[in-house]
PDB file of N, CA and C in Angstrom:
ATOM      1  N   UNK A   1     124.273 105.738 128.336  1.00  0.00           N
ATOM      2  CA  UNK A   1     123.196 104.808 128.082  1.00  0.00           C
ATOM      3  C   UNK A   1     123.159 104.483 126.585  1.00  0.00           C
ATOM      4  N   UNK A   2     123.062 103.164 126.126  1.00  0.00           N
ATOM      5  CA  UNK A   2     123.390 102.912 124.787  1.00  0.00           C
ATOM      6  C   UNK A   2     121.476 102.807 124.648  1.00  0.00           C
ATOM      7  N   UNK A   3     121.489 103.330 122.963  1.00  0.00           N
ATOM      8  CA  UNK A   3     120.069 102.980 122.779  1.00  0.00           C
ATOM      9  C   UNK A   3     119.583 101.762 122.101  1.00  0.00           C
ATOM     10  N   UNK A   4     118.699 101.084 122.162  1.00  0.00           N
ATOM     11  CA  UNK A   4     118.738  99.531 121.479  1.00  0.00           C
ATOM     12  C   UNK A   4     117.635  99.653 120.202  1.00  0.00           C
ATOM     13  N   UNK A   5     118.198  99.365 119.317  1.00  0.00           N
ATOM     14  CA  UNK A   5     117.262  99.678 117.813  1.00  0.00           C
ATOM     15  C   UNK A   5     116.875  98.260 117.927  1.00  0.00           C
ATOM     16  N   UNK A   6     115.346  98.416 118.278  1.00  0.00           N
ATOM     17  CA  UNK A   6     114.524  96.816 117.884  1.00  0.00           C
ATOM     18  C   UNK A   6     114.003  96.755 116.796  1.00  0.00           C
ATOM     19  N   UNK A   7     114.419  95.667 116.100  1.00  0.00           N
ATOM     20  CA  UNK A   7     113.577  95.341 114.535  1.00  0.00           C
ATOM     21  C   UNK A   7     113.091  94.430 114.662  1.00  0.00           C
ATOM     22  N   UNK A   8     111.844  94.460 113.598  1.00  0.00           N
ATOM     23  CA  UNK A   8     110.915  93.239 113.307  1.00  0.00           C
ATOM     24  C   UNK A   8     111.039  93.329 111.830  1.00  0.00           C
ATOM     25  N   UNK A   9     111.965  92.198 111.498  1.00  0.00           N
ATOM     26  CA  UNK A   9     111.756  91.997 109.471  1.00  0.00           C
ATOM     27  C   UNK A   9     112.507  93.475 109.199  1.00  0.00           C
ATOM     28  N   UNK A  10     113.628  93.800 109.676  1.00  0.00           N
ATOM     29  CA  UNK A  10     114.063  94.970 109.260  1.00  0.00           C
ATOM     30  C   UNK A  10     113.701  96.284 109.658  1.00  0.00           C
ATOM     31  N   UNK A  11     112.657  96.338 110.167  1.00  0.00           N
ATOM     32  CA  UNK A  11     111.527  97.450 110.453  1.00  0.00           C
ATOM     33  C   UNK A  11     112.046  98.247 111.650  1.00  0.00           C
ATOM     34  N   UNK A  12     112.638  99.457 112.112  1.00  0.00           N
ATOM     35  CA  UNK A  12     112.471  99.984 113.342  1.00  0.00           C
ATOM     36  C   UNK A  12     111.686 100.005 114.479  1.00  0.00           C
ATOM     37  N   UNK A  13     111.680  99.571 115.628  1.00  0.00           N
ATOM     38  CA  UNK A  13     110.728 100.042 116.626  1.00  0.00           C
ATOM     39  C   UNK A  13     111.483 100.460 117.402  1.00  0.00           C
ATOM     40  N   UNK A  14     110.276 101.348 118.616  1.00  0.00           N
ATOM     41  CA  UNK A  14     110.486 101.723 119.923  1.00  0.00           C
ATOM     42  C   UNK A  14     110.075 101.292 120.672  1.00  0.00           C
ATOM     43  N   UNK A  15     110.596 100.711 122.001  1.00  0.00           N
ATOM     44  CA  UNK A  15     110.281  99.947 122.861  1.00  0.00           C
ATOM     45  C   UNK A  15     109.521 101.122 123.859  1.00  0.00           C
ATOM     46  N   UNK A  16     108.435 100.625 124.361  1.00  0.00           N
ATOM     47  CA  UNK A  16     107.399 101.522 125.475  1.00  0.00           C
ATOM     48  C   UNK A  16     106.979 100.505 126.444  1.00  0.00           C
ATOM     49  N   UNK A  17     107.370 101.327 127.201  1.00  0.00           N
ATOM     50  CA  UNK A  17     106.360 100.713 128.530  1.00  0.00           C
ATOM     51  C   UNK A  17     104.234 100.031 127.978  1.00  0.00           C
ATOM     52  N   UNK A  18     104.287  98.719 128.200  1.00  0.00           N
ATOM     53  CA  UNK A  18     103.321  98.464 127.885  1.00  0.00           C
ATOM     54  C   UNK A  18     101.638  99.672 127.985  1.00  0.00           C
ATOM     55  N   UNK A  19     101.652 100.023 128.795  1.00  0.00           N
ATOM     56  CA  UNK A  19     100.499 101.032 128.989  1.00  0.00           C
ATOM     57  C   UNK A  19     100.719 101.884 128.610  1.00  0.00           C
ATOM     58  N   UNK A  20     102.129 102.694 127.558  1.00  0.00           N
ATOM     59  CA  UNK A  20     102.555 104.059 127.062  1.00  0.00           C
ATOM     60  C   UNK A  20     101.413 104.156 125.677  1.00  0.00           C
ATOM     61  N   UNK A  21     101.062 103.348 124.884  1.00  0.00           N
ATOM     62  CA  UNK A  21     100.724 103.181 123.937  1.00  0.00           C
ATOM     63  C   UNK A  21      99.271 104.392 123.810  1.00  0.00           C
ATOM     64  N   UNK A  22      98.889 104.252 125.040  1.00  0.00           N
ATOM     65  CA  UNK A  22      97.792 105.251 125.244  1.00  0.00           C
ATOM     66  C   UNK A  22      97.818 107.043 125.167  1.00  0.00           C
ATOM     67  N   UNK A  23      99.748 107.365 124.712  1.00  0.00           N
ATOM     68  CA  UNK A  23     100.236 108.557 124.309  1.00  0.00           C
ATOM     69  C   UNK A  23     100.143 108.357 122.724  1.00  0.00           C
ATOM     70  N   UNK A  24      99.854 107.537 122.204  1.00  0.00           N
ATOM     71  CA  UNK A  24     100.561 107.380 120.672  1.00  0.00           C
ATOM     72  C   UNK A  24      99.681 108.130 119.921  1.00  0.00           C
ATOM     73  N   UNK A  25      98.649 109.062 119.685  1.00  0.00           N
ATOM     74  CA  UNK A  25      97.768 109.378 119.053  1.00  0.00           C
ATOM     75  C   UNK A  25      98.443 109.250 117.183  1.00  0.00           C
ATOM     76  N   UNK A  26      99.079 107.937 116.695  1.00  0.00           N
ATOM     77  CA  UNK A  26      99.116 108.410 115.377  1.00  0.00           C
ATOM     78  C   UNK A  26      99.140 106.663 115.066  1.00  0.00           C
ATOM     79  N   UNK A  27      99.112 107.282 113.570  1.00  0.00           N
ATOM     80  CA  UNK A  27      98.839 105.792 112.655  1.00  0.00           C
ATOM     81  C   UNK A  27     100.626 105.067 113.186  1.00  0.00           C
ATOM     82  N   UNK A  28     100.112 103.705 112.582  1.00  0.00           N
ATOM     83  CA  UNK A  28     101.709 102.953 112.495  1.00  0.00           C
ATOM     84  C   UNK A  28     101.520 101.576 113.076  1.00  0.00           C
ATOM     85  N   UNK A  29     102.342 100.496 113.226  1.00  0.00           N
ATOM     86  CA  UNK A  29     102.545  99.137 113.566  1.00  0.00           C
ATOM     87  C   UNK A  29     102.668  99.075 115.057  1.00  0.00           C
ATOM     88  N   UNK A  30     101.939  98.709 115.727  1.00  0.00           N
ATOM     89  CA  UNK A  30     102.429  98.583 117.403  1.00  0.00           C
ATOM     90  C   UNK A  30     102.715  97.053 117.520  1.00  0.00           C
ATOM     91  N   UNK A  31     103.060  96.070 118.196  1.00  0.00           N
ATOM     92  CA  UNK A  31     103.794  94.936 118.722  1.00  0.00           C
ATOM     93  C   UNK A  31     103.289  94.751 120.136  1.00  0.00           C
ATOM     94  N   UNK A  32     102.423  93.768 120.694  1.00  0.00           N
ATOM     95  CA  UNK A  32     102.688  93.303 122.571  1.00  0.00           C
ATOM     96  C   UNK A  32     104.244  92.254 122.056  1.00  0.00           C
ATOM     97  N   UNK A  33     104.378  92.490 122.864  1.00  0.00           N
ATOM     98  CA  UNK A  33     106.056  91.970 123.486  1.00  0.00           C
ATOM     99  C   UNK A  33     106.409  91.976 125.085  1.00  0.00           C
ATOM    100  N   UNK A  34     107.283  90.819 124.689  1.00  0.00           N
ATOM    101  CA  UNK A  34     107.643  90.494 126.196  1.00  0.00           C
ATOM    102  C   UNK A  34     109.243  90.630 126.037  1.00  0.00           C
ATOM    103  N   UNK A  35     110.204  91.422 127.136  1.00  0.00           N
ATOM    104  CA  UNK A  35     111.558  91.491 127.306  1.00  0.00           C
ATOM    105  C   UNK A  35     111.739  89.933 127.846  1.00  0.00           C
ATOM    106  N   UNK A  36     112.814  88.867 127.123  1.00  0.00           N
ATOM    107  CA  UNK A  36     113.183  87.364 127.476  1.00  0.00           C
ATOM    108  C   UNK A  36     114.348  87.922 128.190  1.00  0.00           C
ATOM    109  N   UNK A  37     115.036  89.048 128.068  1.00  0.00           N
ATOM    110  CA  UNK A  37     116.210  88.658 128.750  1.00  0.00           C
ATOM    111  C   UNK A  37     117.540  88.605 127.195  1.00  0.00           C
ATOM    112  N   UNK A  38     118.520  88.572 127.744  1.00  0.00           N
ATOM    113  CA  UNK A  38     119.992  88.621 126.959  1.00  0.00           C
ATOM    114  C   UNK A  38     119.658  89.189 125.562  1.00  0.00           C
ATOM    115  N   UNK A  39     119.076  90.381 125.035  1.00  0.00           N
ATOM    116  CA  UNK A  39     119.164  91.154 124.378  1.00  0.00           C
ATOM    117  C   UNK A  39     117.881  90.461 123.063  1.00  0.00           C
ATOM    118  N   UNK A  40     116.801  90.485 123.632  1.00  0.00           N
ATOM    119  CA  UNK A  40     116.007  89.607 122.737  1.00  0.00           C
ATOM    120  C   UNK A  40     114.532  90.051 123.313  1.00  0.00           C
ATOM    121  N   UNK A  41     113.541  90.187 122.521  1.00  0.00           N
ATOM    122  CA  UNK A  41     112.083  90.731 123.041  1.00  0.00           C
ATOM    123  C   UNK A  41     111.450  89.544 122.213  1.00  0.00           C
ATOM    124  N   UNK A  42     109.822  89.048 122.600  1.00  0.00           N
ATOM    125  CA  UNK A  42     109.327  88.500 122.129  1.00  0.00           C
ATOM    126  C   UNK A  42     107.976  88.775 121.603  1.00  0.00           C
ATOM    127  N   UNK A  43     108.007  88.434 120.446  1.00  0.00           N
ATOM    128  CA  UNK A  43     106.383  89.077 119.718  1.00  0.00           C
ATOM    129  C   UNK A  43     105.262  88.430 119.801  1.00  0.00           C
ATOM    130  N   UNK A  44     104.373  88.935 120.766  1.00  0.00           N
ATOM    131  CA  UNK A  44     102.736  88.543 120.933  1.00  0.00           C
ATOM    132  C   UNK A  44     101.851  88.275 119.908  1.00  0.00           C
ATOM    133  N   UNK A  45     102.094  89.429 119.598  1.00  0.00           N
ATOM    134  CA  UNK A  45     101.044  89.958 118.525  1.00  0.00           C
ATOM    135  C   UNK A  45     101.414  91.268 117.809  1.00  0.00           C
ATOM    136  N   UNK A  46     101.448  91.487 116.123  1.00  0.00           N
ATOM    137  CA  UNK A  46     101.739  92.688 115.452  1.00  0.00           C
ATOM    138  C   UNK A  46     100.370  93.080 114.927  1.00  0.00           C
ATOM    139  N   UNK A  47     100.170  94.164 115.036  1.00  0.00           N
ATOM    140  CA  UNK A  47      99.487  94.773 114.293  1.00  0.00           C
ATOM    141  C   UNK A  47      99.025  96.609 113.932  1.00  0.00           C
ATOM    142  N   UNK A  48      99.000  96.717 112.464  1.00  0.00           N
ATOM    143  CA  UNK A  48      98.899  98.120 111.985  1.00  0.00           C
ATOM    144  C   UNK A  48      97.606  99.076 112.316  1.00  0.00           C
ATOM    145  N   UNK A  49      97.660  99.888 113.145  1.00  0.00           N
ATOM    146  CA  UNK A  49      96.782 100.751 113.613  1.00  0.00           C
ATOM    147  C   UNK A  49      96.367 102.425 113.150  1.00  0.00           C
ATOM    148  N   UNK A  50      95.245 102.505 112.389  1.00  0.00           N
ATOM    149  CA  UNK A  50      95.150 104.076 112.415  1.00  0.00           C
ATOM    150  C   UNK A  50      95.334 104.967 113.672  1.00  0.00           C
ATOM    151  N   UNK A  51      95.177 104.799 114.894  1.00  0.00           N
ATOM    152  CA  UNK A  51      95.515 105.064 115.554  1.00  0.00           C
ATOM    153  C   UNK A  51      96.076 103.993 117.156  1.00  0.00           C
ATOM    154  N   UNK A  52      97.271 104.237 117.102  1.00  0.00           N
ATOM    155  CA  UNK A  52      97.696 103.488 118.286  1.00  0.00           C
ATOM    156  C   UNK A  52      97.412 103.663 119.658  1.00  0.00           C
ATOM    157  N   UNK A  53      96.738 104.669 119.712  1.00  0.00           N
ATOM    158  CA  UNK A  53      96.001 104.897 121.404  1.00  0.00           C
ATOM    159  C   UNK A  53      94.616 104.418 121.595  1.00  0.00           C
ATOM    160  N   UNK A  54      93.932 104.502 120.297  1.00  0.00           N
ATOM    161  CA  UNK A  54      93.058 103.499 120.336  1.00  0.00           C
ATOM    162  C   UNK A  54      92.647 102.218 120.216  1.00  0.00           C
ATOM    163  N   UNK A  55      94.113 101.458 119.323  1.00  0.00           N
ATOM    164  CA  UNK A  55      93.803 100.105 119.598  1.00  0.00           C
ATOM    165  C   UNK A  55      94.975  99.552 120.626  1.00  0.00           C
ATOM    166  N   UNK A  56      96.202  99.571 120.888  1.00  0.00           N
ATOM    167  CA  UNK A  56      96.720  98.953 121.646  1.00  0.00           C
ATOM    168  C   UNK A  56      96.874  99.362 123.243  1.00  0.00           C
ATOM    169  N   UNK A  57      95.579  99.144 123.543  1.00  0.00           N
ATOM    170  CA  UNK A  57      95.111  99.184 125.054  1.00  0.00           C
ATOM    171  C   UNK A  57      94.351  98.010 125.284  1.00  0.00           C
ATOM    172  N   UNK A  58      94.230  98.186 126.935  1.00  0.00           N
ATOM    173  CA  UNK A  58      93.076  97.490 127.352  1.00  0.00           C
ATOM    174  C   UNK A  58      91.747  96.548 126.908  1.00  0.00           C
ATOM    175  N   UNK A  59      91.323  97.536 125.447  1.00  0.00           N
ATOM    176  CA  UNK A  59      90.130  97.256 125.237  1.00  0.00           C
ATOM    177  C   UNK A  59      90.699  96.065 123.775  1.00  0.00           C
ATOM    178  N   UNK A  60      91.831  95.942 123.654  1.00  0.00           N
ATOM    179  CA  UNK A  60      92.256  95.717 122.587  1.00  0.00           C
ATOM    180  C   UNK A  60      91.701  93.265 122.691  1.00  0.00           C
ATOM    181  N   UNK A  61      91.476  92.657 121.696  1.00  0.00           N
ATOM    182  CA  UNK A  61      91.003  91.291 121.831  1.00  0.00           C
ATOM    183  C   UNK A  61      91.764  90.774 122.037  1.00  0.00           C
ATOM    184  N   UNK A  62      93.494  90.595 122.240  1.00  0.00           N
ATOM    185  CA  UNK A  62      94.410  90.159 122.522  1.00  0.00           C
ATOM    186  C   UNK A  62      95.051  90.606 123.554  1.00  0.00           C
ATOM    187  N   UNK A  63      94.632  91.519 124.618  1.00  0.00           N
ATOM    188  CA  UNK A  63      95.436  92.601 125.239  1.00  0.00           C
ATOM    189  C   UNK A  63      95.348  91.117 126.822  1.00  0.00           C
ATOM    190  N   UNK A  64      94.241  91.143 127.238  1.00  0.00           N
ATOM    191  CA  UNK A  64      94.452  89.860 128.326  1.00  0.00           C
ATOM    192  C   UNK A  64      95.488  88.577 127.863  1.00  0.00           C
ATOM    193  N   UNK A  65      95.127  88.449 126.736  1.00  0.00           N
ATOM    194  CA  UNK A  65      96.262  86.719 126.514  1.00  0.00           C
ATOM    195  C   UNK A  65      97.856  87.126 126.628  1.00  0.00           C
ATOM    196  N   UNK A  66      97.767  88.598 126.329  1.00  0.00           N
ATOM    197  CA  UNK A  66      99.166  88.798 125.625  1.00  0.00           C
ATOM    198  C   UNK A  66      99.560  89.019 127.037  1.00  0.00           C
ATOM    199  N   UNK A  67      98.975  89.770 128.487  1.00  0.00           N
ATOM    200  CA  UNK A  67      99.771  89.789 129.443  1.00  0.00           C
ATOM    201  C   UNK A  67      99.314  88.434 130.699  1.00  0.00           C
ATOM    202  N   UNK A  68      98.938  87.241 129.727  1.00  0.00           N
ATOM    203  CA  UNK A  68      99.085  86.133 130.476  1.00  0.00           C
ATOM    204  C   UNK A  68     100.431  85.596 130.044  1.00  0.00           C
ATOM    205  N   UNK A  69     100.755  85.830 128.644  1.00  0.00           N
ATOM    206  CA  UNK A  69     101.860  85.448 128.329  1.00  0.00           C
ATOM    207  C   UNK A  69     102.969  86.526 128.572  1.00  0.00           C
ATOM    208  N   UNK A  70     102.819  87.408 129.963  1.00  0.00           N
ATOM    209  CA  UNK A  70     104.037  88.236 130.297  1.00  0.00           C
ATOM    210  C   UNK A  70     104.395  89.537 129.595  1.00  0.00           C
ATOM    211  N   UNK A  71     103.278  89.797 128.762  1.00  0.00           N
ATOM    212  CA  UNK A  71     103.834  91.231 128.008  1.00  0.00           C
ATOM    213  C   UNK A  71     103.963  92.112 129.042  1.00  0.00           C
ATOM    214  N   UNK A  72     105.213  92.504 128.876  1.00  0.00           N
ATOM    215  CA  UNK A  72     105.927  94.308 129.557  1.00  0.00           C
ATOM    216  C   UNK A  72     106.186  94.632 128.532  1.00  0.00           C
ATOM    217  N   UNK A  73     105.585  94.963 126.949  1.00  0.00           N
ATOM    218  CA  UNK A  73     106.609  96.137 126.088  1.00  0.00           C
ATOM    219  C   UNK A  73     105.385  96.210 124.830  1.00  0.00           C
ATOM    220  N   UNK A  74     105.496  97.502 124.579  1.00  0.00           N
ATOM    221  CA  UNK A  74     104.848  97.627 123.570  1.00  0.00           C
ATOM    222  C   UNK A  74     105.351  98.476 122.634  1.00  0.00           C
ATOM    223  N   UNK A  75     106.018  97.419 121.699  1.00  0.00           N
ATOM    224  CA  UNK A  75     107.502  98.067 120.709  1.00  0.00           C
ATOM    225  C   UNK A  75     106.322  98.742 119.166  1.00  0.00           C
ATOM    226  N   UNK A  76     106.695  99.863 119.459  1.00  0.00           N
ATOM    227  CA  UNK A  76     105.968 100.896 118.034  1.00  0.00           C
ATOM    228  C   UNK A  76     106.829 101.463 117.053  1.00  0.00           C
ATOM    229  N   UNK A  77     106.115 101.750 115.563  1.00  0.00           N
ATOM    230  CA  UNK A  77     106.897 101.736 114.338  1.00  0.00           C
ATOM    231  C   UNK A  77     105.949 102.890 113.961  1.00  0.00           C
ATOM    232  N   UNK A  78     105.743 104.598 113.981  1.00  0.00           N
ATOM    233  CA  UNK A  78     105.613 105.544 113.688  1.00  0.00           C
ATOM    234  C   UNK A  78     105.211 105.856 112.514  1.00  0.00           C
ATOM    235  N   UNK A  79     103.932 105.100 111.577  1.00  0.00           N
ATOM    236  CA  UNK A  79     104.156 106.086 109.977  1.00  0.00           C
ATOM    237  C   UNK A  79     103.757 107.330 109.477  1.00  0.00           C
ATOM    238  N   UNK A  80     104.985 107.468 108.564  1.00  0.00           N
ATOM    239  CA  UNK A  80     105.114 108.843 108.574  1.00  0.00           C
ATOM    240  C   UNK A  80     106.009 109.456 109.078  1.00  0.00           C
ATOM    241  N   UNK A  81     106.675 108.906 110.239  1.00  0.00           N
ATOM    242  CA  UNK A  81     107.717 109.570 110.908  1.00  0.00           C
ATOM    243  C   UNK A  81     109.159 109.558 110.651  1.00  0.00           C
ATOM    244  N   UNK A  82     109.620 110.618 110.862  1.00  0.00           N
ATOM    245  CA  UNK A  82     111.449 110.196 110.651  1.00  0.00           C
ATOM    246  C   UNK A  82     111.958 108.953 111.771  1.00  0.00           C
ATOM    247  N   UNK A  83     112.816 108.109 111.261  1.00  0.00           N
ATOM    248  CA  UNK A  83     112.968 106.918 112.181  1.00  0.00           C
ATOM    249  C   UNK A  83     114.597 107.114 112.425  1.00  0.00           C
ATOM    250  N   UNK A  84     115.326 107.997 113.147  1.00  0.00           N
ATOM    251  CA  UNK A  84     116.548 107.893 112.846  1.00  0.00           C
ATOM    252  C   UNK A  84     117.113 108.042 114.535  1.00  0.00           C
ATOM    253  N   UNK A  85     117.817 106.600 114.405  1.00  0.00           N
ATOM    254  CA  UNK A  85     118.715 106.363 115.689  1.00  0.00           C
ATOM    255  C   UNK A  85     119.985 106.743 116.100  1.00  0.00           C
ATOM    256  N   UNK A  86     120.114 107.204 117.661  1.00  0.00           N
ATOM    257  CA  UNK A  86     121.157 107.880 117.813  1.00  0.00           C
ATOM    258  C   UNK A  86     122.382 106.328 117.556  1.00  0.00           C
ATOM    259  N   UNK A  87     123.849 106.907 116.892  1.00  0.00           N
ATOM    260  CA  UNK A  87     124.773 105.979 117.248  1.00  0.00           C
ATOM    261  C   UNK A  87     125.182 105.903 118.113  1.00  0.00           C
ATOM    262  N   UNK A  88     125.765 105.380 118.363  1.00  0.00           N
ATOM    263  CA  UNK A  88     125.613 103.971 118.593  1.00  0.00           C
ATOM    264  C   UNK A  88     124.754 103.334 119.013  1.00  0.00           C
ATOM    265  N   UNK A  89     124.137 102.474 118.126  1.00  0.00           N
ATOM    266  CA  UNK A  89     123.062 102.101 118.548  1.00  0.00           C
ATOM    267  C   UNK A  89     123.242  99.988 118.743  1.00  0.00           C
ATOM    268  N   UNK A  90     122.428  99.486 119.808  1.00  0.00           N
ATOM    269  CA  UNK A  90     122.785  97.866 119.688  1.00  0.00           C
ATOM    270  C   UNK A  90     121.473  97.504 119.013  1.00  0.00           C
ATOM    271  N   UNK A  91     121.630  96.331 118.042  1.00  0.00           N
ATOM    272  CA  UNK A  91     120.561  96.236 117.064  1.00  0.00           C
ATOM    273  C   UNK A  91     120.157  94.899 117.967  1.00  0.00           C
ATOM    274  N   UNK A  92     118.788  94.547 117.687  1.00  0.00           N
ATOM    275  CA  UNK A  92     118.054  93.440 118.272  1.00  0.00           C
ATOM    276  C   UNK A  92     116.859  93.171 117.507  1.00  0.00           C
ATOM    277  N   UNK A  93     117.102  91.552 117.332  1.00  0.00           N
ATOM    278  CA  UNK A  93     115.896  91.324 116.073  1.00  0.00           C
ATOM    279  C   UNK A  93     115.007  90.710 117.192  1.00  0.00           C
ATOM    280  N   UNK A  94     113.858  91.141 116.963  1.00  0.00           N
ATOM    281  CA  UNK A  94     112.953  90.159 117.657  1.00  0.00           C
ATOM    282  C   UNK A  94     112.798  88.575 117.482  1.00  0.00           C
ATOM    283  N   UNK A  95     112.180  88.175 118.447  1.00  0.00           N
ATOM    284  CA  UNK A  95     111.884  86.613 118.200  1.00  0.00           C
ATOM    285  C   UNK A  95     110.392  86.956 117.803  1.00  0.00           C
ATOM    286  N   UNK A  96     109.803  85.725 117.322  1.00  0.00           N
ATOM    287  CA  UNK A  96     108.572  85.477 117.531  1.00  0.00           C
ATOM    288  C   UNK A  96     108.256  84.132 118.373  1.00  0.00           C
ATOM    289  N   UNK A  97     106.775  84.683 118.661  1.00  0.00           N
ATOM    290  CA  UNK A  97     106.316  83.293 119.510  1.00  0.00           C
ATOM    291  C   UNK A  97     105.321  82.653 118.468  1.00  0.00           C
ATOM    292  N   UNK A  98     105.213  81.263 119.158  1.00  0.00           N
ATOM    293  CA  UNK A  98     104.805  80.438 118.089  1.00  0.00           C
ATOM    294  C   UNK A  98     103.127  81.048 117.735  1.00  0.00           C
ATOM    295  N   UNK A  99     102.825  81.320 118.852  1.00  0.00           N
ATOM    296  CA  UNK A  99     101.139  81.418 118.700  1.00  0.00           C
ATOM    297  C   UNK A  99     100.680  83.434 118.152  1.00  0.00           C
ATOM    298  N   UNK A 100     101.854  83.999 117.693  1.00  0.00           N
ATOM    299  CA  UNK A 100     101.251  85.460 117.626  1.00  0.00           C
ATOM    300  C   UNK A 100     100.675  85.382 116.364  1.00  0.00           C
ATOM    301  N   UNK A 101      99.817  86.618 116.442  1.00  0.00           N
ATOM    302  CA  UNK A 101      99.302  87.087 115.250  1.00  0.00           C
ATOM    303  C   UNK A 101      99.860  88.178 114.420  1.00  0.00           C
ATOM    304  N   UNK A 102      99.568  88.170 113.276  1.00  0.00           N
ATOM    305  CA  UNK A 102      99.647  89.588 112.492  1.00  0.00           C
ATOM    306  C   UNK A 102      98.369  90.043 111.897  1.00  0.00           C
ATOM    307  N   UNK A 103      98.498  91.681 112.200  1.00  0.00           N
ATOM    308  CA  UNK A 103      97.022  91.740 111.569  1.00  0.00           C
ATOM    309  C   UNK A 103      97.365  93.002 110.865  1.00  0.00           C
ATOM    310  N   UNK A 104      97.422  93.306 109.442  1.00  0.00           N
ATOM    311  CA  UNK A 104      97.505  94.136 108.833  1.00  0.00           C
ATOM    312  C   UNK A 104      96.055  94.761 108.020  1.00  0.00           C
ATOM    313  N   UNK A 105      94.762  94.197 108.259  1.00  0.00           N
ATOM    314  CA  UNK A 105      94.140  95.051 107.486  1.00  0.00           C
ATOM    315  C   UNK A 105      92.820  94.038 108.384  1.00  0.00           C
ATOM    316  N   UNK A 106      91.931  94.292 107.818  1.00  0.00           N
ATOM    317  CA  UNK A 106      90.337  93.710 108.455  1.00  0.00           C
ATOM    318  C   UNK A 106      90.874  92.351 108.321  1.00  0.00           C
ATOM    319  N   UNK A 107      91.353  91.032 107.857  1.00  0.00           N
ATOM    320  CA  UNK A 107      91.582  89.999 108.053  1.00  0.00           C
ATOM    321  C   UNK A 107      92.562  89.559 108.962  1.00  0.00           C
ATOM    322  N   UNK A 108      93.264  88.625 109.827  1.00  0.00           N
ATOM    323  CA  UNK A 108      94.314  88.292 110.380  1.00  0.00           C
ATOM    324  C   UNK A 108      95.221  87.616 109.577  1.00  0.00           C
ATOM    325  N   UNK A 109      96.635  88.054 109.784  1.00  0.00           N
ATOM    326  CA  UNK A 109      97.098  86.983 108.938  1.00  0.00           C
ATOM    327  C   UNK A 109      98.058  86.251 109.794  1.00  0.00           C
ATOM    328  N   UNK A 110      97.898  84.953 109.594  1.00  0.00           N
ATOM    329  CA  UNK A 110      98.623  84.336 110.498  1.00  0.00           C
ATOM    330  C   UNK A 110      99.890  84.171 110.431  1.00  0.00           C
ATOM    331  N   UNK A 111     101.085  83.680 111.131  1.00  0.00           N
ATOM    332  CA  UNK A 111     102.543  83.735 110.437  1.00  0.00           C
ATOM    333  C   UNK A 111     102.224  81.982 109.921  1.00  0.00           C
ATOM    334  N   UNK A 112     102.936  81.520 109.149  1.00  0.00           N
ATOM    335  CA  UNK A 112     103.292  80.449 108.507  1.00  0.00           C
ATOM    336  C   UNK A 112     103.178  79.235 109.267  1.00  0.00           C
ATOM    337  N   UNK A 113     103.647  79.250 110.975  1.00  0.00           N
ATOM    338  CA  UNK A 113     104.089  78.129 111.798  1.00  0.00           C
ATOM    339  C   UNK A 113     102.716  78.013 112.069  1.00  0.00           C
ATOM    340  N   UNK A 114     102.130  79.141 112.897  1.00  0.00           N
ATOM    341  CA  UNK A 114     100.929  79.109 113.546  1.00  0.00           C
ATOM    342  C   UNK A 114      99.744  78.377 112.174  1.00  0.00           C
ATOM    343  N   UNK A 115      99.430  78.949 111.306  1.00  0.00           N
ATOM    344  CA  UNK A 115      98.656  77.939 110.171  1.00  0.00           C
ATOM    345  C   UNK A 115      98.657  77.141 110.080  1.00  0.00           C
ATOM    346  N   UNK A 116     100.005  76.482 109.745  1.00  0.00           N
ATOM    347  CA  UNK A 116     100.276  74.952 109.908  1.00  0.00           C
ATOM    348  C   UNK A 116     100.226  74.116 111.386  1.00  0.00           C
ATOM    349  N   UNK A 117      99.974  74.658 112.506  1.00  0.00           N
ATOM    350  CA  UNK A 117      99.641  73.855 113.774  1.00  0.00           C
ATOM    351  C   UNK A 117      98.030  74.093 113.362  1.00  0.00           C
ATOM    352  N   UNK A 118      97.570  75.032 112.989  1.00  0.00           N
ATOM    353  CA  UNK A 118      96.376  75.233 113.284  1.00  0.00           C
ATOM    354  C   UNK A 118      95.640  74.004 112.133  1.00  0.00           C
ATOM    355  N   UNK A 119      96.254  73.982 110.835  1.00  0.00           N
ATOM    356  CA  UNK A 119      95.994  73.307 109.887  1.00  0.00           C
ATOM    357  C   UNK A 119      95.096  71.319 110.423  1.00  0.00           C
TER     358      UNK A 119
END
């Protein structure tokens, strides 16, 4: 079984079963994502969590849109943690979708495309 190193902007993740997120008890970046098919995931929504079992669930304000738009994956980035992949590993950059968010701190930040439609 080959393992697939997903990046966002360089960044490591782990791909989880969308509802796994509710094991994560630690800080770090979680992702809704959707698997497209031919070696490519798509990004819902990013955002940095003190704890990932408490925000990327259910109760989360994006968690309904993101599985209207098909999320199965909830790709996580560990901080603090050692991030080291077995070799061989197949690398895969994410896409983004036009409408996700990023949210790194009490404000949202939008990506660049989405502003300018919104503009």
């Amino acid at each position: 079984m080959t393992t697939k190193r997903i990046t966002i902007a360089g960044v490591p993740f782990l791909a989880l079963y969308h509802h796994d997120g509710r094991f994560l008890r630690h800080p770090g970046l979680f992702a809704f994502a959707r698997w497209k098919g031919g070696g490519h995931y798509e990004v819902l929504h990013l955002e940095l969590a003190e704890d990932i079992a408490r925000a990327a669930g259910p109760g989360h304000p994006r968690w309904a849109w993101a599985l209207q738009a098909r999320m199965d994956t909830l790709l996580v980035h560990l901080l603090g943690a050692a991030h080291v992949l077995p070799e061989p590993a197949c690398s895969v950059e994410a896409d983004w979708r036009l409408d996700a968010c990023i949210v790194l701190g009490a404000d949202e930040d939008l990506l660049p495309e989405v502003a300018a439609a919104q503009a």
